[in-house]
C-alpha atoms as a PDB file:
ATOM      1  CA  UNK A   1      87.729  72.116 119.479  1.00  0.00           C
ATOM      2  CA  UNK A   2      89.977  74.707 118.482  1.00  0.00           C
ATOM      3  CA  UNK A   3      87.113  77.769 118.444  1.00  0.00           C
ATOM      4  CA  UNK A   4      86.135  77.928 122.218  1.00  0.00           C
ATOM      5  CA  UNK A   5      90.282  77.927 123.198  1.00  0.00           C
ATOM      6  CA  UNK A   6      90.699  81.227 120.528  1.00  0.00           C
ATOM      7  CA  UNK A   7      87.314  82.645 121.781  1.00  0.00           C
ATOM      8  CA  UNK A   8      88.453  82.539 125.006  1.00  0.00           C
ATOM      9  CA  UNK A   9      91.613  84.282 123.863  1.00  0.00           C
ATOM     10  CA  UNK A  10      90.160  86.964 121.721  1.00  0.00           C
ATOM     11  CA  UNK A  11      87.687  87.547 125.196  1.00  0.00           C
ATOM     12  CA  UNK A  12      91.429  87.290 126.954  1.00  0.00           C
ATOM     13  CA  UNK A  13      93.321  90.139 124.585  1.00  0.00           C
ATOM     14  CA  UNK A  14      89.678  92.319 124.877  1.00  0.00           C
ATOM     15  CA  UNK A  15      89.915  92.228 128.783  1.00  0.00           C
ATOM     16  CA  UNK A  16      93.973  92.872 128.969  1.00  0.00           C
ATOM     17  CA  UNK A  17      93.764  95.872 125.947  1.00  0.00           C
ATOM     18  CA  UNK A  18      90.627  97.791 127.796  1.00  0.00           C
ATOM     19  CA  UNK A  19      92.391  97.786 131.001  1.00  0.00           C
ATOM     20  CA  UNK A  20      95.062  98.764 129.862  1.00  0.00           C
ATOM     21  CA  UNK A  21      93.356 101.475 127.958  1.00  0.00           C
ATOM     22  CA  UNK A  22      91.179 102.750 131.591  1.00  0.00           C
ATOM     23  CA  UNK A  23      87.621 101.219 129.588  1.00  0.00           C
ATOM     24  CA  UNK A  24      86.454  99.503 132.749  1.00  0.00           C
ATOM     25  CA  UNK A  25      83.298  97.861 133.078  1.00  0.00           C
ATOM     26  CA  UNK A  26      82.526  97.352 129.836  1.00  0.00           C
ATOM     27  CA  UNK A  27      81.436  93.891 128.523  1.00  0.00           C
ATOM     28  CA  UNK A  28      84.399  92.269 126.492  1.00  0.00           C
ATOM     29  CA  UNK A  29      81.523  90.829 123.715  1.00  0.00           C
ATOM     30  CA  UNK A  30      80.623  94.071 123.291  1.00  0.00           C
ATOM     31  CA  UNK A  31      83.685  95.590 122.692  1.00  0.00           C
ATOM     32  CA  UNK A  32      84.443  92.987 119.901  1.00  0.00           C
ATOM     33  CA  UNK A  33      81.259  93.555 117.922  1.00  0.00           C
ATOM     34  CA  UNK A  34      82.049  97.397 118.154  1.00  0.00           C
ATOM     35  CA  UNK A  35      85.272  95.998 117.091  1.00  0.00           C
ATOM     36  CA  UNK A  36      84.002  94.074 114.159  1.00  0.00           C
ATOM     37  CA  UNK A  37      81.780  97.004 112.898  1.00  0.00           C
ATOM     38  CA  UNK A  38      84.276 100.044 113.440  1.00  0.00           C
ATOM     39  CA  UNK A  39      87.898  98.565 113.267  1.00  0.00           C
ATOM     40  CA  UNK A  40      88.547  97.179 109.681  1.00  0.00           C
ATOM     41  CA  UNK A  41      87.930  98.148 106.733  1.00  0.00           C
ATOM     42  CA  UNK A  42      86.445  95.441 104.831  1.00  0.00           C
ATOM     43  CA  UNK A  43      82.877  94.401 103.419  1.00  0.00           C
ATOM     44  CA  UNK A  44      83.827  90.970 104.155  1.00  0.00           C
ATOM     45  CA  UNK A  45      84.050  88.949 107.159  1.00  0.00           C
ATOM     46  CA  UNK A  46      86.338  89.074 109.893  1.00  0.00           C
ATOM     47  CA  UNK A  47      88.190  86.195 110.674  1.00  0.00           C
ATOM     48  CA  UNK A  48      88.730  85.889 114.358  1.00  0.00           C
ATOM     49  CA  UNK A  49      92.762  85.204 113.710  1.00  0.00           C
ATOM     50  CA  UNK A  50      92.424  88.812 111.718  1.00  0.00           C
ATOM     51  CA  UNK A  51      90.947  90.458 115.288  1.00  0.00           C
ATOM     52  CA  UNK A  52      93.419  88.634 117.234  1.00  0.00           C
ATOM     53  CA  UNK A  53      96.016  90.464 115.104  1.00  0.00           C
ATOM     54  CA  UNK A  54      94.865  93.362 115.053  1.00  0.00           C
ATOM     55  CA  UNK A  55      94.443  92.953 118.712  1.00  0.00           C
ATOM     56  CA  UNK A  56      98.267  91.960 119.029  1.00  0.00           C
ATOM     57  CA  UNK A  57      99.613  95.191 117.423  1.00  0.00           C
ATOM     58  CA  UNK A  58      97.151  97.311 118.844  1.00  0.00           C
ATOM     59  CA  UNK A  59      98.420  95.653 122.476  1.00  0.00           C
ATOM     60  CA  UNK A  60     101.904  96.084 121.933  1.00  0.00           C
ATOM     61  CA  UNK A  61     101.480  99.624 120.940  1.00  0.00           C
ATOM     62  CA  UNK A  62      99.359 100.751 123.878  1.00  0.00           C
ATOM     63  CA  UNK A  63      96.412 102.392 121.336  1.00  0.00           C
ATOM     64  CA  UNK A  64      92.952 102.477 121.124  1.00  0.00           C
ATOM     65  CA  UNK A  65      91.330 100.798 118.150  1.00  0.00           C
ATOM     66  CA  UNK A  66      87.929 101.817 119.585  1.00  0.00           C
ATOM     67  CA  UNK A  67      88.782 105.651 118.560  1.00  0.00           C
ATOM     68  CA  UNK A  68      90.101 104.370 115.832  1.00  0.00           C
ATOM     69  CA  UNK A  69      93.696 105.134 116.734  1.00  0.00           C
ATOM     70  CA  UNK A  70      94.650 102.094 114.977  1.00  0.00           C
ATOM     71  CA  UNK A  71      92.608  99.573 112.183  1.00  0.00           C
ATOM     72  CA  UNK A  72      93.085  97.013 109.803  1.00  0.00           C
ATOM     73  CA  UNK A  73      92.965  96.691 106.519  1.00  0.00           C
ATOM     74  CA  UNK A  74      92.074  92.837 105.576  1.00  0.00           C
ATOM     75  CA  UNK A  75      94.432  90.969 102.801  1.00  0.00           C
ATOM     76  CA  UNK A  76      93.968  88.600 100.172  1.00  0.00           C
ATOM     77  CA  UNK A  77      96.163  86.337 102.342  1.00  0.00           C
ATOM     78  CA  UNK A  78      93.488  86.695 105.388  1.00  0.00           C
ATOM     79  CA  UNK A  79      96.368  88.270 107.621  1.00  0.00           C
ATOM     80  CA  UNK A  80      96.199  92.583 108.014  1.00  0.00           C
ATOM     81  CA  UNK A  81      97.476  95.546 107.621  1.00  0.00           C
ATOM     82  CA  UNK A  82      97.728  97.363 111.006  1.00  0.00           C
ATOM     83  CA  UNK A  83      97.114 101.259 110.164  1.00  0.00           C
ATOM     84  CA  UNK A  84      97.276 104.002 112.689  1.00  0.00           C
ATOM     85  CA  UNK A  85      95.565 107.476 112.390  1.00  0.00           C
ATOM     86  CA  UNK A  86      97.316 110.649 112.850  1.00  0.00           C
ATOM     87  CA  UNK A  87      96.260 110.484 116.241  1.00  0.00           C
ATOM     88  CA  UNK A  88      97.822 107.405 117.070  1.00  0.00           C
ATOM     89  CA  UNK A  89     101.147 108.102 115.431  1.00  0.00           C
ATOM     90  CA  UNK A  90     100.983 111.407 118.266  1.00  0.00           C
ATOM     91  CA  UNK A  91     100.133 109.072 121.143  1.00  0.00           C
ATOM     92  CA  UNK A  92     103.384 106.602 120.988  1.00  0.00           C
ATOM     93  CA  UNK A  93     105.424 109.067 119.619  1.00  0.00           C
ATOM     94  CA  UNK A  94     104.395 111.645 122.633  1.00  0.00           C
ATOM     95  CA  UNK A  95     104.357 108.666 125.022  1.00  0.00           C
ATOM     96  CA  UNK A  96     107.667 107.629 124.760  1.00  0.00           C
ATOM     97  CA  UNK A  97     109.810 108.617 127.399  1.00  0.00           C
ATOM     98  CA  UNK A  98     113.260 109.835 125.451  1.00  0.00           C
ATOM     99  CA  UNK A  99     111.213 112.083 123.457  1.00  0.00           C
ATOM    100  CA  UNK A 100     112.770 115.523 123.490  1.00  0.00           C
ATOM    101  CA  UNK A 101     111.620 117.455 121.054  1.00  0.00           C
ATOM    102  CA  UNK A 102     110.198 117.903 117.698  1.00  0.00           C
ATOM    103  CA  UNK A 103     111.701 119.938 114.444  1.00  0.00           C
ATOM    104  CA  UNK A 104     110.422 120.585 110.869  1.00  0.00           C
ATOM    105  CA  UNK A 105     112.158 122.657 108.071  1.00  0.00           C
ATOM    106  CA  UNK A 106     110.673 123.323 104.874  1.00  0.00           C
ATOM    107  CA  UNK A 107     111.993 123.739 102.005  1.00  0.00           C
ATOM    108  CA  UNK A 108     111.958 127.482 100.275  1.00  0.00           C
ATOM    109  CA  UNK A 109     111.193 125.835  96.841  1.00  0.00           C
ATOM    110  CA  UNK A 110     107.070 125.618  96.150  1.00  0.00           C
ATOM    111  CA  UNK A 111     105.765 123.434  93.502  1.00  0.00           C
ATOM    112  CA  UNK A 112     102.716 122.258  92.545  1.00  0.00           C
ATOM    113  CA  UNK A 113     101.611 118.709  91.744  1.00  0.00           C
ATOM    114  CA  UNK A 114      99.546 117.354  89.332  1.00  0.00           C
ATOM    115  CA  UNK A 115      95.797 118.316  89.992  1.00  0.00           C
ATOM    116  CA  UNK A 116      96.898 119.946  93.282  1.00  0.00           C
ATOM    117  CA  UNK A 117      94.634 122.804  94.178  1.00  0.00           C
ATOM    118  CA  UNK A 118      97.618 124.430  96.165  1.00  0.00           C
ATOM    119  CA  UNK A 119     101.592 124.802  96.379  1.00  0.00           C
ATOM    120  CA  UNK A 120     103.642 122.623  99.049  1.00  0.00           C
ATOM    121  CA  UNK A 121     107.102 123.132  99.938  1.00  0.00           C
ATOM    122  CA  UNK A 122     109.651 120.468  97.821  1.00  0.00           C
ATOM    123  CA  UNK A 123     110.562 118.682 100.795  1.00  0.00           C
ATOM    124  CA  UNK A 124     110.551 118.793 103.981  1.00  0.00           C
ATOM    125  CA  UNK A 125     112.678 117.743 106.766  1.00  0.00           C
ATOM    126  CA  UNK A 126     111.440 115.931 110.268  1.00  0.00           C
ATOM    127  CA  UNK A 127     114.031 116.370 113.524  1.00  0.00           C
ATOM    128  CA  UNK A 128     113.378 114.091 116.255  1.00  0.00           C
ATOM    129  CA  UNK A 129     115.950 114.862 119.643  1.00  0.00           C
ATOM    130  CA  UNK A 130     116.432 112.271 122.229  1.00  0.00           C
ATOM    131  CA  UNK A 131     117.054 112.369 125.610  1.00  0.00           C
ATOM    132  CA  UNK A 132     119.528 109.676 125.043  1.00  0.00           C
ATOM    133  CA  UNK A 133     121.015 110.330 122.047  1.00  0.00           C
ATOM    134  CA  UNK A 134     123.459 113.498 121.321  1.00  0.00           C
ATOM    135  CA  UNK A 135     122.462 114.133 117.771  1.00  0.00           C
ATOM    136  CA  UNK A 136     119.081 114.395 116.373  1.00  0.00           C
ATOM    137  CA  UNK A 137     117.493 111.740 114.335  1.00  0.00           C
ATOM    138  CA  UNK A 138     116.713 113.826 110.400  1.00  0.00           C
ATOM    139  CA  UNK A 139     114.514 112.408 107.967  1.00  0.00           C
ATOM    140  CA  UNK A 140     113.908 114.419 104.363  1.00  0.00           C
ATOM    141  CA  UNK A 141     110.814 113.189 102.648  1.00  0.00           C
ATOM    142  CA  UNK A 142     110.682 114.718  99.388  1.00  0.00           C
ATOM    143  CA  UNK A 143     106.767 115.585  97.910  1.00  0.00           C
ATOM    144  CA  UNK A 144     107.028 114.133  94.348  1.00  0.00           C
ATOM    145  CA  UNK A 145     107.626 110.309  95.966  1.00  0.00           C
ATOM    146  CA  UNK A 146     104.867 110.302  98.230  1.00  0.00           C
ATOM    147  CA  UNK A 147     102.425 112.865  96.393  1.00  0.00           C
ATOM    148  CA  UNK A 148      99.403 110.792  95.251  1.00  0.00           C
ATOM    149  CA  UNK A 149      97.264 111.423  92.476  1.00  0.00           C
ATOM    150  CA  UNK A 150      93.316 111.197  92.431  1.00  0.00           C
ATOM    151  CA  UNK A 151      92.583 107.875  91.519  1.00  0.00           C
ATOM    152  CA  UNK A 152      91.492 106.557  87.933  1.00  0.00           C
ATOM    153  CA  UNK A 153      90.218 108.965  85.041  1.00  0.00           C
ATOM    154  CA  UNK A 154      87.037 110.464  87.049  1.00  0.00           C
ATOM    155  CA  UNK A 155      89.056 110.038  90.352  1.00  0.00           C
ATOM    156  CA  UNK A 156      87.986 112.794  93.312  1.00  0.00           C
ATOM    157  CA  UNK A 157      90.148 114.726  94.533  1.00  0.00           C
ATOM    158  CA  UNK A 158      91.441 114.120  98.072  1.00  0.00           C
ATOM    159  CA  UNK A 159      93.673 115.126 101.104  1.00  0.00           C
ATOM    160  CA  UNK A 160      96.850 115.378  99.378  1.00  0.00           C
ATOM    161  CA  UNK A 161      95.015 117.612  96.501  1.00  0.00           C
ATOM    162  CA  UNK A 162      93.609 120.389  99.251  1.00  0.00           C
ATOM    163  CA  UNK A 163      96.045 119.991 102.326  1.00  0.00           C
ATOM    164  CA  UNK A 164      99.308 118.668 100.582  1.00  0.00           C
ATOM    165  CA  UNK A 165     101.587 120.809 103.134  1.00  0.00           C
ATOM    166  CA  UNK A 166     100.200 118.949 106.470  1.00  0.00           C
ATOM    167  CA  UNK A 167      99.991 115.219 104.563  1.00  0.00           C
ATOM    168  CA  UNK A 168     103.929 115.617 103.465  1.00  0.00           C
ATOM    169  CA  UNK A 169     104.509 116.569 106.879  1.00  0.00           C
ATOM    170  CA  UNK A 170     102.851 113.914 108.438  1.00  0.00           C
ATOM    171  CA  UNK A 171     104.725 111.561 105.984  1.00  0.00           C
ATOM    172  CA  UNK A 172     108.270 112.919 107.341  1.00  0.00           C
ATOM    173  CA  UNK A 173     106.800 112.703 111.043  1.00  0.00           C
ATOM    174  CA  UNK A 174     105.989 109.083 111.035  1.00  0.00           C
ATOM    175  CA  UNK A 175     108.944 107.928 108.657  1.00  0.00           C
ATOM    176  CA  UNK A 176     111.644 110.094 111.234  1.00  0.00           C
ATOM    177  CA  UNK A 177     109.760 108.460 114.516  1.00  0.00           C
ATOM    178  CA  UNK A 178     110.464 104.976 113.240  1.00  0.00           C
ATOM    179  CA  UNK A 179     114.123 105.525 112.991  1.00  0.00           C
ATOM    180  CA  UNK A 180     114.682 106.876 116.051  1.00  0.00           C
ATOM    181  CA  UNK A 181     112.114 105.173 117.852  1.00  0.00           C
ATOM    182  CA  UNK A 182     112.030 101.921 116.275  1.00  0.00           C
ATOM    183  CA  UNK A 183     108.179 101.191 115.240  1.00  0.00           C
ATOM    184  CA  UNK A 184     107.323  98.829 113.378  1.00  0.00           C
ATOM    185  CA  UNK A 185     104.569  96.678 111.762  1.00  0.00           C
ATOM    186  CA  UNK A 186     102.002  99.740 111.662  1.00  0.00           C
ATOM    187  CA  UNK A 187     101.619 101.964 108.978  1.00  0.00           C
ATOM    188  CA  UNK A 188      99.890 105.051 107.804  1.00  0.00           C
ATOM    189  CA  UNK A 189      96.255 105.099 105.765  1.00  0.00           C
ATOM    190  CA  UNK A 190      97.967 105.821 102.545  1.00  0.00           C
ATOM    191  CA  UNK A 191     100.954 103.273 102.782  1.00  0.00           C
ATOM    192  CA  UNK A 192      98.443 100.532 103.861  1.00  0.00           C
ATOM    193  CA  UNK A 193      96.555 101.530 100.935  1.00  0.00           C
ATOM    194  CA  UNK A 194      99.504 101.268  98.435  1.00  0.00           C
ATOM    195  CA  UNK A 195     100.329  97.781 100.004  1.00  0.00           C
ATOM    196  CA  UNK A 196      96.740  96.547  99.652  1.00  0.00           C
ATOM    197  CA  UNK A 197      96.827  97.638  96.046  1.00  0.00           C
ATOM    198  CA  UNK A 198     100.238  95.942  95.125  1.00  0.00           C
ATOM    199  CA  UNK A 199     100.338  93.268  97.765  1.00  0.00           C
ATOM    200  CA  UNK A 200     104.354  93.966  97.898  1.00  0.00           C
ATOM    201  CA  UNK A 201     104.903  93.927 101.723  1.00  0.00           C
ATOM    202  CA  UNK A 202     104.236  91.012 103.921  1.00  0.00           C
ATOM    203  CA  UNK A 203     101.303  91.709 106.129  1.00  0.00           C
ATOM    204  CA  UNK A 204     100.140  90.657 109.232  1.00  0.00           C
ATOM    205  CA  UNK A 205      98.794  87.170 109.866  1.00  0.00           C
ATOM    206  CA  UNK A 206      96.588  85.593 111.608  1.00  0.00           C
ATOM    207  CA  UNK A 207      97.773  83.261 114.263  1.00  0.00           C
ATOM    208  CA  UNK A 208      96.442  79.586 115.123  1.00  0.00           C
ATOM    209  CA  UNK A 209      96.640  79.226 118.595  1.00  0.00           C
ATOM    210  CA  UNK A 210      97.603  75.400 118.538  1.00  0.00           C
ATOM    211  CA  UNK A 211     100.610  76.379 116.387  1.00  0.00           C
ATOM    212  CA  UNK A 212     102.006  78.963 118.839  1.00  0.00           C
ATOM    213  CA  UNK A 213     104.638  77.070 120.853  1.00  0.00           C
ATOM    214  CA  UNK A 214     103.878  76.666 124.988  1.00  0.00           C
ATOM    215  CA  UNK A 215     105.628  79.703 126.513  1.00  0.00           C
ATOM    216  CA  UNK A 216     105.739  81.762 123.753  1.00  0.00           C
ATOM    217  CA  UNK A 217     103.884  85.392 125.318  1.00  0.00           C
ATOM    218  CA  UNK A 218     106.772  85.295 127.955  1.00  0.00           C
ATOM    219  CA  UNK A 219     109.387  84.963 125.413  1.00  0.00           C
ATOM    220  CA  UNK A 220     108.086  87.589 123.276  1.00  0.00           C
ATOM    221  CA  UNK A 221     107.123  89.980 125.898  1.00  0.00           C
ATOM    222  CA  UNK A 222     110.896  89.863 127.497  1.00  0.00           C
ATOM    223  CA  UNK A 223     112.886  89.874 123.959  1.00  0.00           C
ATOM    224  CA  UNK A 224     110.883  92.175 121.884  1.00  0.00           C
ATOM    225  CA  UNK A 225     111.784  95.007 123.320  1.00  0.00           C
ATOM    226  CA  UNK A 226     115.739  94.678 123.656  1.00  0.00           C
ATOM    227  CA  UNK A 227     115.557  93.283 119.544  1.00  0.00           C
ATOM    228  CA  UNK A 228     113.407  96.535 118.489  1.00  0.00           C
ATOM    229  CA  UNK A 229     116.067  99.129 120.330  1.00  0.00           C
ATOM    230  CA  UNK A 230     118.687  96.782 118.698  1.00  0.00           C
ATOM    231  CA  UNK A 231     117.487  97.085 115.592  1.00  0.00           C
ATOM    232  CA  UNK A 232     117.654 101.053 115.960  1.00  0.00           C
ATOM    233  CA  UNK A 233     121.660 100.527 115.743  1.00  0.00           C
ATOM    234  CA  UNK A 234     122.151  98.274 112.696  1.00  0.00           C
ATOM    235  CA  UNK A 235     122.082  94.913 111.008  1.00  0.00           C
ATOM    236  CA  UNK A 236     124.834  94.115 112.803  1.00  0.00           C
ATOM    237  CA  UNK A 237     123.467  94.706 116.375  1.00  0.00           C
ATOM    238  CA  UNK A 238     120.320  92.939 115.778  1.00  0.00           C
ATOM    239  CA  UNK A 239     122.077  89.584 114.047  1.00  0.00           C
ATOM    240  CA  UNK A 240     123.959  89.507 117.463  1.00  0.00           C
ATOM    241  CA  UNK A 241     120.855  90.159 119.610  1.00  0.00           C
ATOM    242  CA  UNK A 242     118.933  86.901 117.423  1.00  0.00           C
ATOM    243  CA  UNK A 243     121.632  85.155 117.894  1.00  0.00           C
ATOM    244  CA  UNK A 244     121.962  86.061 122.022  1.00  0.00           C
ATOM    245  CA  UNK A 245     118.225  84.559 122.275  1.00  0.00           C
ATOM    246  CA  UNK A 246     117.764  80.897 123.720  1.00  0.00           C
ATOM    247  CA  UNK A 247     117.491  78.494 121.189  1.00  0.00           C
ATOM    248  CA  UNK A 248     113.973  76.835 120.757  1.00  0.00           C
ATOM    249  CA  UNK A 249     110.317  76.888 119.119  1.00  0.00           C
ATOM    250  CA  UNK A 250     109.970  80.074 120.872  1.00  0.00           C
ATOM    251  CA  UNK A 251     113.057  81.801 118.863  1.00  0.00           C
ATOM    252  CA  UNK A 252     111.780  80.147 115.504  1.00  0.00           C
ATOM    253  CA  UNK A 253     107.953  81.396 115.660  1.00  0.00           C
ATOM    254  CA  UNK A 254     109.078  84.638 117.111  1.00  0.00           C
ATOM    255  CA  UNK A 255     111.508  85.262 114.302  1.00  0.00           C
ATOM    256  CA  UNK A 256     109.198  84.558 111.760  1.00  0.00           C
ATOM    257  CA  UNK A 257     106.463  86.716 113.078  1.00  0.00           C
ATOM    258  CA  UNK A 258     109.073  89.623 113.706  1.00  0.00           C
ATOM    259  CA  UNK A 259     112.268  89.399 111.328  1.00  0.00           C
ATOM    260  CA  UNK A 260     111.242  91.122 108.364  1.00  0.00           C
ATOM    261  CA  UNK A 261     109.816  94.618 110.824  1.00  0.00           C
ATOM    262  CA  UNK A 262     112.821  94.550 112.535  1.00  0.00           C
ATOM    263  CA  UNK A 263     114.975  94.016 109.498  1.00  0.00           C
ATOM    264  CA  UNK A 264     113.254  97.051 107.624  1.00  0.00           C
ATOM    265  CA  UNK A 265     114.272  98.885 110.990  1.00  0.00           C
ATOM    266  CA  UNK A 266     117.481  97.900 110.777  1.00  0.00           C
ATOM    267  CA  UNK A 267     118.296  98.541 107.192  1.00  0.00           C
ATOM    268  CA  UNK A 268     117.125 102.329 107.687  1.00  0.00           C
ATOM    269  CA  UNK A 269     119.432 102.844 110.634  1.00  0.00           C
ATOM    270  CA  UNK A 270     122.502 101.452 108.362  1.00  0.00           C
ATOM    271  CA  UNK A 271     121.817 103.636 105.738  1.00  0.00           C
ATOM    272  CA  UNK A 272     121.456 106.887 108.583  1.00  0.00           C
ATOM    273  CA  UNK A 273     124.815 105.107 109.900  1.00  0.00           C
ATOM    274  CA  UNK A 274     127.172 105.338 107.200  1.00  0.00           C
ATOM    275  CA  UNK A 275     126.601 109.023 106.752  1.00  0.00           C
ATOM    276  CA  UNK A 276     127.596 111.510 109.694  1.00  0.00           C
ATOM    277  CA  UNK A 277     125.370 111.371 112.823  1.00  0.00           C
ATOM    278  CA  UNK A 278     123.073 114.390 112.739  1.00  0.00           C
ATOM    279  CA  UNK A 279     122.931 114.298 108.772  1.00  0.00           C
ATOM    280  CA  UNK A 280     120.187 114.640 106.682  1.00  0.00           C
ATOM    281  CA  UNK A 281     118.513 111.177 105.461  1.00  0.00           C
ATOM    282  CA  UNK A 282     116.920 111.176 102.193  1.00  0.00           C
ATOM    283  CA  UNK A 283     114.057 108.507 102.739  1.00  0.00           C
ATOM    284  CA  UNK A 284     112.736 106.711  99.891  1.00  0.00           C
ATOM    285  CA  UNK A 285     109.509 104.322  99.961  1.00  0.00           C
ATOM    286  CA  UNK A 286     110.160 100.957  99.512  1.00  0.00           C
END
């Protein structure tokens, strides 16, 4: 009973996302088995509440995961881990409409990791200016924390080995554009891969349609928004914006698909808070 209603759903989410995207007149069964083949990255089988997921992130963020501007890896707990390519990170980043302007320093200091081929500056720092804000958002991410090694004994060696300079950068770009821009629930190929490896962030999951309260795309589709930009200014701001919504089902599943993105937000703009606006902050993965 239930697998005709989410067919028709995933068909639904195909339809809405390739409009959306200009990919007219192109059949919606055959986007989903180019889907299937090209947009996780998995030797198992795809469950259809992991596409719908993937499908759900991929919607809200306005990218393509036909170019591969945003996959999924599967998890153990059959949700996913929404990752978006360097591409993608560009495209919402570019897209959005208080974007004014783009800054990196580097540090003077070189260093050289372990079984780097090449130097890379210490640190570097990301400036993002918006058109609503006085001060610019400054993120410093600092190349021993996010350098990664080649993996096990006879391990290759790989991006952060040859181009360690552009992959720190990177790094600083995306961490810097979800401060001041307040993405969340999407992630980079190398964060998704530490998560996959120590299972220590929440992914995510899979939804059952009949558990979705009545109502509940309207809801999400008018709060969202407000909660994510709320989020952006504190704990504080966003505990008063959950508690502003109207009570119901809606509130519940909408918190629990949402709270812990938009608390991560939030925790990262109290930390840039209590220092001087315009000051440098030191980020740290989790």
């Amino acid at each position: 009973m239930n697998a005709p209603v989410q067919t028709n759903l995933i068909t639904a989410q195909i339809s809405q996302l390739s409009a959306v995207l200009g990919l007219h007149n192109v059949d919606p069964a055959e986007l989903e088995q180019t889907l299937i083949q090209t947009a996780f990255k998995s030797s198992t089988q795809i469950t259809r509440e992991q596409m719908g997921a993937l499908l759900i992130v991929a919607s809200q963020y306005k990218l393509n995961p036909w170019t591969k501007e945003i996959y999924a890896f599967p998890d153990k707990s059959k949700g996913i881990i929404p990752v978006v390519g360097v591409d993608g990170w560009s495209r919402i980043i570019n897209s959005n409409p208080n974007l004014n302007g783009i800054e990196f320093v580097f540090s003077e200091n070189m260093v050289r990791m372990n079984k780097a081929k090449v130097d890379c500056p210490e640190w570097v720092d990301c400036l993002i200016y918006r058109k609503d804000r006085d001060r610019p958002t400054i993120v410093r991410e600092y190349l021993d924390e996010v350098y990664r090694e080649p993996m096990g004994a006879n391990g290759f060696a790989g991006p952060w080995q040859s181009h360690p300079k552009r992959f720190l950068r990177h790094k600083a770009l995306i961490q810097c554009a979800r401060l001041a821009f307040g993405f969340v629930g999407i992630y980079d190929q190398d964060e998704a891969e530490r998560i996959n490896e120590s299972g220590a962030v929440k992914t995510v999951q899979g939804f059952d349609e009949t558990a979705m309260p009545e109502g509940y795309q309207e809801f999400e589709n008018e709060h969202l928004a407000n909660l994510q930009n709320e989020a952006q200014f504190g704990s504080n701001r966003l505990q008063s914006a959950y508690v502003a919504l109207p009570k119901g089902n809606c509130k519940n599943y909408f918190w629990t698909s949402h709270s812990i993105n938009l608390k991560a937000v939030a925790e990262l703009a109290d930390q840039a808070l209590a220092r001087q606006q315009g000051e440098t902050y030191d980020h740290s993965p989790a």
